[in-house]
Protein backbone atom coordinates (compact mmCIF):
# COMPACT_ATOMS: atom_id res chain seq x y z
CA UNK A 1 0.00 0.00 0.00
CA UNK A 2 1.07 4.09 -0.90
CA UNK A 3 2.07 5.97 1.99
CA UNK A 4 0.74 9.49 1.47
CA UNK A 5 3.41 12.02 1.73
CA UNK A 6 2.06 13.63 5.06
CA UNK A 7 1.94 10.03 6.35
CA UNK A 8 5.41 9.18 4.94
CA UNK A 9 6.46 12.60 6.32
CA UNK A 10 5.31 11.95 10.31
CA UNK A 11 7.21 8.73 9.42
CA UNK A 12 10.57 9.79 8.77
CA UNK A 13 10.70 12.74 12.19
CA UNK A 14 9.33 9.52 14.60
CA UNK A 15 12.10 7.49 13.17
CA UNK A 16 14.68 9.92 13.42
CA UNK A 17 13.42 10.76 16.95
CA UNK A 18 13.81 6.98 17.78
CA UNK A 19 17.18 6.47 16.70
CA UNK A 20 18.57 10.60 17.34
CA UNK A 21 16.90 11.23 20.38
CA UNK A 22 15.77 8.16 22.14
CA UNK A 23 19.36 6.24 21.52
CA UNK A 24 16.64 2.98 20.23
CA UNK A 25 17.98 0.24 18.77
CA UNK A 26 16.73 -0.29 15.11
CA UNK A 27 14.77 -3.07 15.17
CA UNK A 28 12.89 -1.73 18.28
CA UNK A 29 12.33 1.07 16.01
CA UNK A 30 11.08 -0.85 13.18
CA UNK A 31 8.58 -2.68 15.43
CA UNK A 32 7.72 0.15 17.21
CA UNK A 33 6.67 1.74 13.67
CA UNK A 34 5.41 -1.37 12.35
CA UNK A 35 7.76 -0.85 8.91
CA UNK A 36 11.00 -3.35 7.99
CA UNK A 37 14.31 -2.77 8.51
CA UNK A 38 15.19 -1.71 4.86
CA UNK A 39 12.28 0.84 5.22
CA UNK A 40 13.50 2.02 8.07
CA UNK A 41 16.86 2.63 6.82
CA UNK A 42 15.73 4.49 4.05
CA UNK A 43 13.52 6.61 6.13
CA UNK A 44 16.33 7.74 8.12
CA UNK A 45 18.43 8.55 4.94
CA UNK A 46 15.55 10.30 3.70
CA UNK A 47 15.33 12.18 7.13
CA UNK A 48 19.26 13.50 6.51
CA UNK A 49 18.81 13.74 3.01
CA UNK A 50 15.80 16.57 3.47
CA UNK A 51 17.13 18.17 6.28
CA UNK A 52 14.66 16.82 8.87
CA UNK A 53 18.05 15.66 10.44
CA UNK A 54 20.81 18.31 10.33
CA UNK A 55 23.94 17.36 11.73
CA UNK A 56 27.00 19.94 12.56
CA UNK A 57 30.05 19.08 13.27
CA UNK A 58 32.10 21.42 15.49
CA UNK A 59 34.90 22.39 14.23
CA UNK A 60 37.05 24.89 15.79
CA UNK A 61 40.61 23.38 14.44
CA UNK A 62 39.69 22.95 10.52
CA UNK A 63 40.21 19.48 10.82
CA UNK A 64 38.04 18.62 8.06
CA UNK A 65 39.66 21.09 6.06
CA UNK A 66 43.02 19.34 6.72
CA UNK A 67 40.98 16.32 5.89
CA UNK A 68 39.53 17.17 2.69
CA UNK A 69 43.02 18.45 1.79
CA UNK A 70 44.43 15.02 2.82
CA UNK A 71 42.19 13.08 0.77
CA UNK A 72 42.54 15.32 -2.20
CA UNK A 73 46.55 15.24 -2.26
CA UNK A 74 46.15 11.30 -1.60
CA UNK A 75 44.51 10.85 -4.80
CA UNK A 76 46.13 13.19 -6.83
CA UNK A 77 49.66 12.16 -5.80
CA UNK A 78 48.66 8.45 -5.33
CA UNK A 79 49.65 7.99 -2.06
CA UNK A 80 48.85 5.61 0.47
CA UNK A 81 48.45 7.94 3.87
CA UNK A 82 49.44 11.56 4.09
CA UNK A 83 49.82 13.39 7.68
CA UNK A 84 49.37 17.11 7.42
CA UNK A 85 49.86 19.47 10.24
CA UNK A 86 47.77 21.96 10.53
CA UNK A 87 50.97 24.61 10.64
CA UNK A 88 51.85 28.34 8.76
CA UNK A 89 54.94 28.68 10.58
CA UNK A 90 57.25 27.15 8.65
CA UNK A 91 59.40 24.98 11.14
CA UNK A 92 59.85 21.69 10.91
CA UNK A 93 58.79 20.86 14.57
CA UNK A 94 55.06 20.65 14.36
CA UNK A 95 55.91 18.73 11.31
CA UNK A 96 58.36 16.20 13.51
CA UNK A 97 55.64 16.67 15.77
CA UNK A 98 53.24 15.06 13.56
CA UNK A 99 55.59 12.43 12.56
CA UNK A 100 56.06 10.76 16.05
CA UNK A 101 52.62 10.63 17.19
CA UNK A 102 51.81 8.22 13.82
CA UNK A 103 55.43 6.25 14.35
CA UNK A 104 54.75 5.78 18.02
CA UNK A 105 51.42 4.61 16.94
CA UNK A 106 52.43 2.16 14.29
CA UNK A 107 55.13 0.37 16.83
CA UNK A 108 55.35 -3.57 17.88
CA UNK A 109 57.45 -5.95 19.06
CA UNK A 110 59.79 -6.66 16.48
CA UNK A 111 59.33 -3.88 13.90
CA UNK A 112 62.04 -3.61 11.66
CA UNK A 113 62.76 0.55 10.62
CA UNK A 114 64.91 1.87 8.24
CA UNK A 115 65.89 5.79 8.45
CA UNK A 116 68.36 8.01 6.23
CA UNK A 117 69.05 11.42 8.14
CA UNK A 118 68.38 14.68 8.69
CA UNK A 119 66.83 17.90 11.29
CA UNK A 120 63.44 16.74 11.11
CA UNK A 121 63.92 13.04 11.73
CA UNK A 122 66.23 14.16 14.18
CA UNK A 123 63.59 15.81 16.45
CA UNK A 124 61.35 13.12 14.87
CA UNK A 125 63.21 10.91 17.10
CA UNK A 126 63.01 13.62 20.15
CA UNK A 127 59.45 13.85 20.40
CA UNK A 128 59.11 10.20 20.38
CA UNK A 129 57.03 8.92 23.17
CA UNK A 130 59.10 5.27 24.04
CA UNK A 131 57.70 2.44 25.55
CA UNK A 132 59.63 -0.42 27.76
CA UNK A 133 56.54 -2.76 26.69
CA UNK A 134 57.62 -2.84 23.10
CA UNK A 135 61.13 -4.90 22.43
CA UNK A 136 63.06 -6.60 19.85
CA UNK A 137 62.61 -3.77 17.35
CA UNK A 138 65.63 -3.50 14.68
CA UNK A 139 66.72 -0.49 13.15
CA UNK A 140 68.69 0.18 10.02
CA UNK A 141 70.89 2.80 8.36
CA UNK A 142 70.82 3.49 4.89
CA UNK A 143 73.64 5.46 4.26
CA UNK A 144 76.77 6.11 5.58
CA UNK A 145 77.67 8.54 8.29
CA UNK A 146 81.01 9.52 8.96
CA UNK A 147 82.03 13.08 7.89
CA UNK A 148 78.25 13.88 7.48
CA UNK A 149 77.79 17.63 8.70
CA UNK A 150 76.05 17.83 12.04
CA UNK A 151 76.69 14.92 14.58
CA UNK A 152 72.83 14.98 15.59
CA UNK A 153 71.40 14.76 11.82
CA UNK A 154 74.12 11.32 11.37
CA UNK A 155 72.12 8.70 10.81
CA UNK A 156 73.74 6.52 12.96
CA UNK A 157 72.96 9.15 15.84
CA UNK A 158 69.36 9.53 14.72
CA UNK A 159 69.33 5.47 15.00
CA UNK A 160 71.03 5.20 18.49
CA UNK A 161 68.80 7.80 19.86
CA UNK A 162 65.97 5.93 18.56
CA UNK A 163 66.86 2.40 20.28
CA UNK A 164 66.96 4.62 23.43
CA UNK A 165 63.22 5.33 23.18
CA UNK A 166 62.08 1.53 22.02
CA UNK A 167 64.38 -1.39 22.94
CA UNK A 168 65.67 -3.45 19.91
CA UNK A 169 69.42 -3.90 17.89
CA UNK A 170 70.53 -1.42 15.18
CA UNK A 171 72.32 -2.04 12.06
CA UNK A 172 74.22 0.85 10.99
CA UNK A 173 76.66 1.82 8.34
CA UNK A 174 80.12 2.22 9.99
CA UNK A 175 81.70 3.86 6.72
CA UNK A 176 82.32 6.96 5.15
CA UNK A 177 79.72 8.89 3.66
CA UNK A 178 81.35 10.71 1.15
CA UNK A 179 84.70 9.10 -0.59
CA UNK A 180 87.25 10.81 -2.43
CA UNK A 181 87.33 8.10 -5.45
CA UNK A 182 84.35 6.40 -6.78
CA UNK A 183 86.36 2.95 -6.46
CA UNK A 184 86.45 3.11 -3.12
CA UNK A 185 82.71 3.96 -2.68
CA UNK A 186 81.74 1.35 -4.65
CA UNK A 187 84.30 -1.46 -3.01
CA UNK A 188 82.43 -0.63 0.25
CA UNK A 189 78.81 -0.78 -1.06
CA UNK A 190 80.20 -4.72 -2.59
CA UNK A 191 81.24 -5.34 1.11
CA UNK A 192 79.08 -7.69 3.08
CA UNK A 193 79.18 -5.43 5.78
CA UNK A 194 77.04 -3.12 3.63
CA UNK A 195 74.85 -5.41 1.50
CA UNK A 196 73.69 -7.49 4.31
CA UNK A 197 72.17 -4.31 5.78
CA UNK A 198 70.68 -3.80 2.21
CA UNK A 199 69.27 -7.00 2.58
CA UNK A 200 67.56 -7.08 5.75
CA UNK A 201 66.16 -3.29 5.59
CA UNK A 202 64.58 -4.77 2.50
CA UNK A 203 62.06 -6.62 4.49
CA UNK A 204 61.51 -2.87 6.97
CA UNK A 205 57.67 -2.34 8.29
CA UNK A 206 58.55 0.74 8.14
CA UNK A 207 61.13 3.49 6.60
CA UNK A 208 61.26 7.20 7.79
CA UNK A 209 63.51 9.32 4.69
CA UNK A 210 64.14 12.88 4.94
CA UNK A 211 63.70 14.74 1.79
CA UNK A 212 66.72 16.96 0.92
CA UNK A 213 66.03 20.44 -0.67
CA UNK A 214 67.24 21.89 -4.14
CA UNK A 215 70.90 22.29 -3.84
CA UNK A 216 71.51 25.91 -2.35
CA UNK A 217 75.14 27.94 -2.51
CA UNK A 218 73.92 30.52 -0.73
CA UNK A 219 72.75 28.08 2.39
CA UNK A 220 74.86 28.82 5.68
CA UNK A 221 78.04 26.74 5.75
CA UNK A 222 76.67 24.71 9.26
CA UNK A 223 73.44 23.54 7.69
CA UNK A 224 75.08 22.75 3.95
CA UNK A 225 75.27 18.59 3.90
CA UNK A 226 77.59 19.02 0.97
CA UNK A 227 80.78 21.06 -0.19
CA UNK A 228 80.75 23.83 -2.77
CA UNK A 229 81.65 22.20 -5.62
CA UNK A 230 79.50 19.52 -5.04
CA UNK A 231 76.40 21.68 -4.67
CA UNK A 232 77.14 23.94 -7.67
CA UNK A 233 77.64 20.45 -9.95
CA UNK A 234 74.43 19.13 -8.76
CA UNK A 235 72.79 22.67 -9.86
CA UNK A 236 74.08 22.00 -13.33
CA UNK A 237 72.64 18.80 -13.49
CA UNK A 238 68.54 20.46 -12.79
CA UNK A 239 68.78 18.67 -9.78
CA UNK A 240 65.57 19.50 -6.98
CA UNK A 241 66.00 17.24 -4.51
CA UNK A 242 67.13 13.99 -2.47
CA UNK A 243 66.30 11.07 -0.64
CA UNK A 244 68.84 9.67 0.70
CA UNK A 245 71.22 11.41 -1.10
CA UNK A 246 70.18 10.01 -4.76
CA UNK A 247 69.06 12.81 -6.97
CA UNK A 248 66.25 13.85 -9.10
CA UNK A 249 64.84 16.80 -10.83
CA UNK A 250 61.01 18.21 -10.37
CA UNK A 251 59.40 14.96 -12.86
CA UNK A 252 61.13 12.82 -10.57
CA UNK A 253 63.97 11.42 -12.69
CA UNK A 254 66.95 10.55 -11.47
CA UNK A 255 69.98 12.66 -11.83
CA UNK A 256 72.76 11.09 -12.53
CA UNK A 257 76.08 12.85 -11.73
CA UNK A 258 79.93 11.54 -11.46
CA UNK A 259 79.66 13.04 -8.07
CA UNK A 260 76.72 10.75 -6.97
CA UNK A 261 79.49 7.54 -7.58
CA UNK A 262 81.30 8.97 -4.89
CA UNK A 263 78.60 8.30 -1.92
CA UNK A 264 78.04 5.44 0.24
CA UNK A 265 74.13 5.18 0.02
CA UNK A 266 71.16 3.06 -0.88
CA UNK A 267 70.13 3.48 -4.38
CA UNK A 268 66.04 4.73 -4.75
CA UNK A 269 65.29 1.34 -7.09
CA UNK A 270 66.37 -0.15 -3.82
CA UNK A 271 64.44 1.76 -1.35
CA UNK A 272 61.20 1.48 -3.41
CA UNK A 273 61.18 -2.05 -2.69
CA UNK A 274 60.64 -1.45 1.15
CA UNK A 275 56.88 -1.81 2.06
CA UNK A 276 55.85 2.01 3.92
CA UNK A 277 58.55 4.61 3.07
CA UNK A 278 57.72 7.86 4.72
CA UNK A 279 58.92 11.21 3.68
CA UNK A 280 59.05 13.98 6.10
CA UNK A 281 59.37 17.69 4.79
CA UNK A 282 58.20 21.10 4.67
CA UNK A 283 59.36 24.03 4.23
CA UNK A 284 59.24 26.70 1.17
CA UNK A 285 62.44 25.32 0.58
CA UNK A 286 61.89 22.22 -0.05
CA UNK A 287 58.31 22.11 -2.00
CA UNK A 288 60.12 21.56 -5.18
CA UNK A 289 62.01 18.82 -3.83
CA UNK A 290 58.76 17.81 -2.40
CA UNK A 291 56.89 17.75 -5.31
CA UNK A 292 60.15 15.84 -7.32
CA UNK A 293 59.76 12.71 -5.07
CA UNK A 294 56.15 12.45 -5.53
CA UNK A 295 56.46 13.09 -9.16
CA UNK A 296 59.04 9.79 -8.79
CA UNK A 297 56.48 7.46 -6.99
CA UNK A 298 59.15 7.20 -4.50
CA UNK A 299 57.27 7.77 -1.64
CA UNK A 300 53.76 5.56 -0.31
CA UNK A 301 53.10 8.53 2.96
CA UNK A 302 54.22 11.94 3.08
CA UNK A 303 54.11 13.93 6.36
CA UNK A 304 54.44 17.80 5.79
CA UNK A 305 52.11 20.99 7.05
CA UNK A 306 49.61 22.69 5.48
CA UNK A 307 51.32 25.36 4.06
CA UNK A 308 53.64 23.51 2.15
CA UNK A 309 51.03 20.49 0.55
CA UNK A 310 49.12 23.59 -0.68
CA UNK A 311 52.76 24.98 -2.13
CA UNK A 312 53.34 22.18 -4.20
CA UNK A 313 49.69 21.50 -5.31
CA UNK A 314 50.06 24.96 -6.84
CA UNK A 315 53.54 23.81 -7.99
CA UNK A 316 52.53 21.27 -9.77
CA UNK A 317 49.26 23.23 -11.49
CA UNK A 318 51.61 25.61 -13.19
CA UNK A 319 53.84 23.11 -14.24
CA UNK A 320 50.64 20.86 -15.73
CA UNK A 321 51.79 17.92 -13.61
C-alpha cells in the first residue's frame, strides 16, 4: 500500500526521533513503527537527506579542512596515507611533531625501521614517546655517516637515539659517507658489511627518509650537507632534490652525476622495494624537492604541514603535472 506524503512525512521525524533522540535500537524502532528494517533505513536517509536531520560538526581546528586536503593530495599524488599538520609557521617541529605521534602509533614488538638522516627526523626521534613494553625492534641505516655535517642529523645518531626510546638492535653503516674516489665507494657498497644491511632493511615495516632540498650555494656553511663544488655540480645537473642522497629533478627522474658515484648510500630502485617509506618535509624550501619525489612514486606517505602540501599542489598546477 502508498504511503501518502504527510503520512510518509510523520514517518521519517518519529524514526529519526527513535534512533537521534531516544538512543533505540533499530529493530525496536522498526517494530515500534510497524515498517521493515530496509524501510527504516531508508527513512532515516531520507530524514538527513531533506534536512529533517541536520547534523553539525564542530569544528574549531579545521580538521576537516586538513581532511579534505588530505584526501585530495592522496589521490592526486597516489599515495597511500598523508599526515598534514595543521601549521603556517614554517618549522619543521610541528611537522616532527606530527611524525612521532603516527610512528609511536604504528610500533610492535619486532618492527624492523629503516631511516636516512636529517633535522626533522632528528627531532622526529626527540618527540618520540618510548615504551619499555615494546622490544626486539631492529633499526637500520641506509647510508653512511662519517664526515656527514652535524653529529645529531648522522644517521647513525638519529638510530642510536631511537633504540633509546624503544628497545631493539641497530644495524648501521660504519663507513664513510662521502669518498674521495668512486672505487672506493663502490668497493664498500660490494662489502658484506654493507649489502647485508641492504638486505635485511629490504624486508623494513617501516622506513622514515628525509627529503633533501634543491641544492643551495647561498645556504649557511653549518646547515650545507655538501661542499661547494659539489652543490654547484648538482645545480648543473637540474637537480631538486634527495632522498637519501640520490638525486632527481622536479618529474622525478633521477639525476645522474659523477659526483653521486662517490657516496656510500642506498640506491632509490632499492628503497622502493621497502613496504611504507615515509617522507618527512616542509618548508618553502623544499616544496620543489617535495613535489620531485612524488612526481618519482618514491614515496607511499608523506608527512608535511599545510602550508607547504598547498605549495606544491600549486607547484605542480603551473607546471601541468
Amino acid at each position: 500500500m502508498a504511503l501518502s506524503q504527510d503520512y510518509k512525512h510523520d514517518l521519517k521525524v518519529k524514526a529519526a526521533y527513535y534512533y537521534y533522540k531516544k538512543d533505540m535500537k533499530l529493530a525496536d524502532i522498526a517494530d515500534t513503527l510497524n515498517v521493515s528494517r530496509v524501510t527504516l533505513n531508508k527513512l532515516l536517509k531520507e530524514a538527513l537527506d531533506e534536512g529533517i536531520v541536520r547534523i553539525d560538526i564542530v569544528d574549531h581546528d579545521n580538521t576537516i579542512g586538513i581532511l579534505e586536503l588530505e584526501e585530495m593530495a592522496k589521490e592526486r599524488f597516489h599515495l597511500k596515507d598523508i599526515e598534514i599538520a595543521p601549521s603556517f609557521s614554517g618549522t619543521c617541529h610541528d611537522v616532527a611533531y606530527a611524525a612521532a605521534r603516527m610512528v609511536d602509533s604504528l610500533m610492535f614488538d619486532g618492527i624492523k625501521i629503516s631511516l636516512t638522516w636529517g633535522a626533522t627526523l632528528e627531532i622526529l626521534v626527540d618527540y618520540l614517546t618510548g615504551s619499555n613494553f615494546i622490544k626486539d625492534i631492529e633499526v637500520y641505516t641506509l647510508l653512511g655517516a662519517q664526515g656527514t655535517i652535524g653529529m645529531q642529523m648522522q644517521p647513525n645518531t638519529i638510530a642510536q637515539n631511537l633504540l633509546r626510546k624503544y628497545k631493539g638492535t641497530g644495524y648501521v653503516m660504519n663507513a664513510p659517507f662521502v669518498c674521495e674516489k668512486a672505487e672506493t665507494a663502490q668497493s664498500i657498497m660490494s662489502d658484506k658489511s654493507f649489502t647485508s644491511i641492504v638486505d635485511k632493511a629490504r624486508s623494513s615495516d617501516l622506513t622514515l627518509v628525509g627529503i633533501g632540498p634543491t641544492p643551495n650555494t647561498a645556504a649557511s656553511k653549518s646547515s650545507m650537507r655538501y661542499d661547494m663544488e659539489t652543490i654547484r655540480e648538482l645545480k648543473n645537473s637540474n637537480v631538486c632534490g634527495d632522498i637519501c642522497s640520490n638525486f632527481y629533478d622536479i618529474y622525478g627522474n633521477i639525476c645522474n652525476n659523477p659526483l653521486c658515484d662517490r657516496f656510500v648510500k642506498t640506491g632509490l630502485d632499492e628503497i622502493q622495494k621497502h613496504k611504507n617509506v615515509v617522507g618527512i618535509a616542509n618548508g618553502d624550501h623544499k616544496v620543489a624537492s617535495i613535489l620531485g619525489a612524488l612526481n618519482g612514486g618514491y614515496l607511499d606517505t608523506l608527512i608535511t604541514d599545510q602550508k607547504t602540501i598547498v605549495d606544491v599542489i600549486e607547484m605542480a598546477d603551473r607546471l601541468g603535472i
